[in-house]
Protein backbone atom coordinates (compact mmCIF):
# COMPACT_ATOMS: atom_id res chain seq x y z
CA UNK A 1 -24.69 -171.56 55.76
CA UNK A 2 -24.70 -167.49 55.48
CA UNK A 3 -29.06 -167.68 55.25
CA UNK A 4 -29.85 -168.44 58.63
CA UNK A 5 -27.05 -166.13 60.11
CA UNK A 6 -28.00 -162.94 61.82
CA UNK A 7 -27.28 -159.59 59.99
CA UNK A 8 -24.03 -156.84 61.11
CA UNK A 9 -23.06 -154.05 59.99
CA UNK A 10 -19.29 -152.65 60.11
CA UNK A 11 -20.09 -150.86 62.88
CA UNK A 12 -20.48 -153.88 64.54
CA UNK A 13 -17.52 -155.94 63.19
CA UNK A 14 -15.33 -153.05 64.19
CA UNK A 15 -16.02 -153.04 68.04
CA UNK A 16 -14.37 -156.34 67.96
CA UNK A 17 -11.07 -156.13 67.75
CA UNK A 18 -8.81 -157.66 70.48
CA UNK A 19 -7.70 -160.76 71.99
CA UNK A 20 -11.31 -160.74 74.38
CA UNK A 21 -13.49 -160.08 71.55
CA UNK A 22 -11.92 -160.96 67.79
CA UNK A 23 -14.36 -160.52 64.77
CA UNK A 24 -13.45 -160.78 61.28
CA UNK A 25 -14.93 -159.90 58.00
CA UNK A 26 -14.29 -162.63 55.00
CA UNK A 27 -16.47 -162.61 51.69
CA UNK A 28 -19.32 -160.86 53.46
CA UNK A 29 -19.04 -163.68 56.10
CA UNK A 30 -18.49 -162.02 60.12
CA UNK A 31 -16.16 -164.98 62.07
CA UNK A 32 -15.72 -165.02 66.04
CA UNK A 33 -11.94 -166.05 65.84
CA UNK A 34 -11.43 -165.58 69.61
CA UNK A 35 -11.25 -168.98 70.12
CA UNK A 36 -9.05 -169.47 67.52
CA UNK A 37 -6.28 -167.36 68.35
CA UNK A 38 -4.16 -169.37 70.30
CA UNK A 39 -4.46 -172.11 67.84
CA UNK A 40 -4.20 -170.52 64.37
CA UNK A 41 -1.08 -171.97 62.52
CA UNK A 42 0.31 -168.23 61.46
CA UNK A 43 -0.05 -167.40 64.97
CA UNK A 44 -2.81 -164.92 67.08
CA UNK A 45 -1.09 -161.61 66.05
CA UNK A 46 -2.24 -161.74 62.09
CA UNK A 47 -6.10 -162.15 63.80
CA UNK A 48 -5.52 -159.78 66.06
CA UNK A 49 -4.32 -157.40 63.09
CA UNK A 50 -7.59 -157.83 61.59
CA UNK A 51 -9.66 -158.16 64.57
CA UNK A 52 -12.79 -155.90 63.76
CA UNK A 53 -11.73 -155.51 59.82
CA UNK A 54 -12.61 -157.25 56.44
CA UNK A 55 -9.62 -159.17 56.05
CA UNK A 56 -10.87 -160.97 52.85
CA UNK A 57 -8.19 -159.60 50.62
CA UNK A 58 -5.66 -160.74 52.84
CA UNK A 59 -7.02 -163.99 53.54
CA UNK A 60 -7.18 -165.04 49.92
CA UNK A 61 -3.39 -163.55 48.91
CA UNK A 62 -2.36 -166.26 51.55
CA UNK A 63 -3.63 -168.83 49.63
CA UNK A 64 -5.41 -170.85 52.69
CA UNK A 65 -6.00 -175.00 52.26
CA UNK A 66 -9.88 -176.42 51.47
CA UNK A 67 -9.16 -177.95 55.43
CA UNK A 68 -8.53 -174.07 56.51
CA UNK A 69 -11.44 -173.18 54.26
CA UNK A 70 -13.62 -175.71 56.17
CA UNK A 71 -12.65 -174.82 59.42
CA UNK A 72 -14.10 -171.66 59.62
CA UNK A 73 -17.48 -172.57 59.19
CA UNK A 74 -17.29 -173.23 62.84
CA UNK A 75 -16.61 -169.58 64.24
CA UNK A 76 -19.26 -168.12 61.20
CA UNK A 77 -21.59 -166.13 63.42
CA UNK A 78 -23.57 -163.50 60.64
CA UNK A 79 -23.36 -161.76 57.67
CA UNK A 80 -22.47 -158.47 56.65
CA UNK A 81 -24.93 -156.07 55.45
CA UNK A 82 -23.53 -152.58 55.20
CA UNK A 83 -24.14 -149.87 52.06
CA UNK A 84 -20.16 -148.92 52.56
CA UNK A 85 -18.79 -152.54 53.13
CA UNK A 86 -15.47 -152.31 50.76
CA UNK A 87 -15.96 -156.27 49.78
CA UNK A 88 -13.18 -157.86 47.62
CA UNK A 89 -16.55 -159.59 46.29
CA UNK A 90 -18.82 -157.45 45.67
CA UNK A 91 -20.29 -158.57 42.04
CA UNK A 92 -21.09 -161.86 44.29
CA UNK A 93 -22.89 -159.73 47.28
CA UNK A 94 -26.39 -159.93 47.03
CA UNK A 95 -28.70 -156.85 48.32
CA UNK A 96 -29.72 -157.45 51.78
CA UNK A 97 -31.87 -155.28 54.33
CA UNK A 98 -29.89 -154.33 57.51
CA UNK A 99 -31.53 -155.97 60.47
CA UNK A 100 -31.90 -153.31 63.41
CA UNK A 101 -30.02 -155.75 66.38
């Protein structure tokens, strides 16, 4: 899935960060959740909180199902690529080149 998704940087990721424009940062993975929002079971305002952040930490201490898991393939839009990206996976990141966008 990730390969053929364009490259971000935070910098990116961070502009997006409200109920217009929702980005979040999972295992290296940048989601469009705007959509989402109003139908996310634990409610818009935990997106919202991590609108424009890497929010895999929190993500995995929920303990989300394979179905929520599988779900957000859908709002995948790129892949992170930034030197200072604080990743909860890093041993799994792989080095990339930052694409100038």
């Amino acid at each position: 899935m990730e390969d053929n998704l364009p490259t971000f940087n935070l910098s990116d990721v961070s502009k997006h960060k409200n109920k217009d424009s929702s980005w979040i940062l999972i295992h290296g993975v940048v989601y469009d959740v705007t959509k989402y929002l109003n139908e996310h079971p634990g409610g818009s305002e935990i997106l919202l909180e991590h609108a424009g952040k890497n929010a895999t930490q929190d993500f995995e201490s929920i303990g989300h199902s394979e179905e929520a898991r599988s779900k957000m393939k859908e709002f995948a839009i790129g892949k992170i690529c930034d030197a200072d990206a604080q990743n909860s996976d890093k041993h799994e990141r792989k080095k990339c080149h930052c694409e100038i966008m």
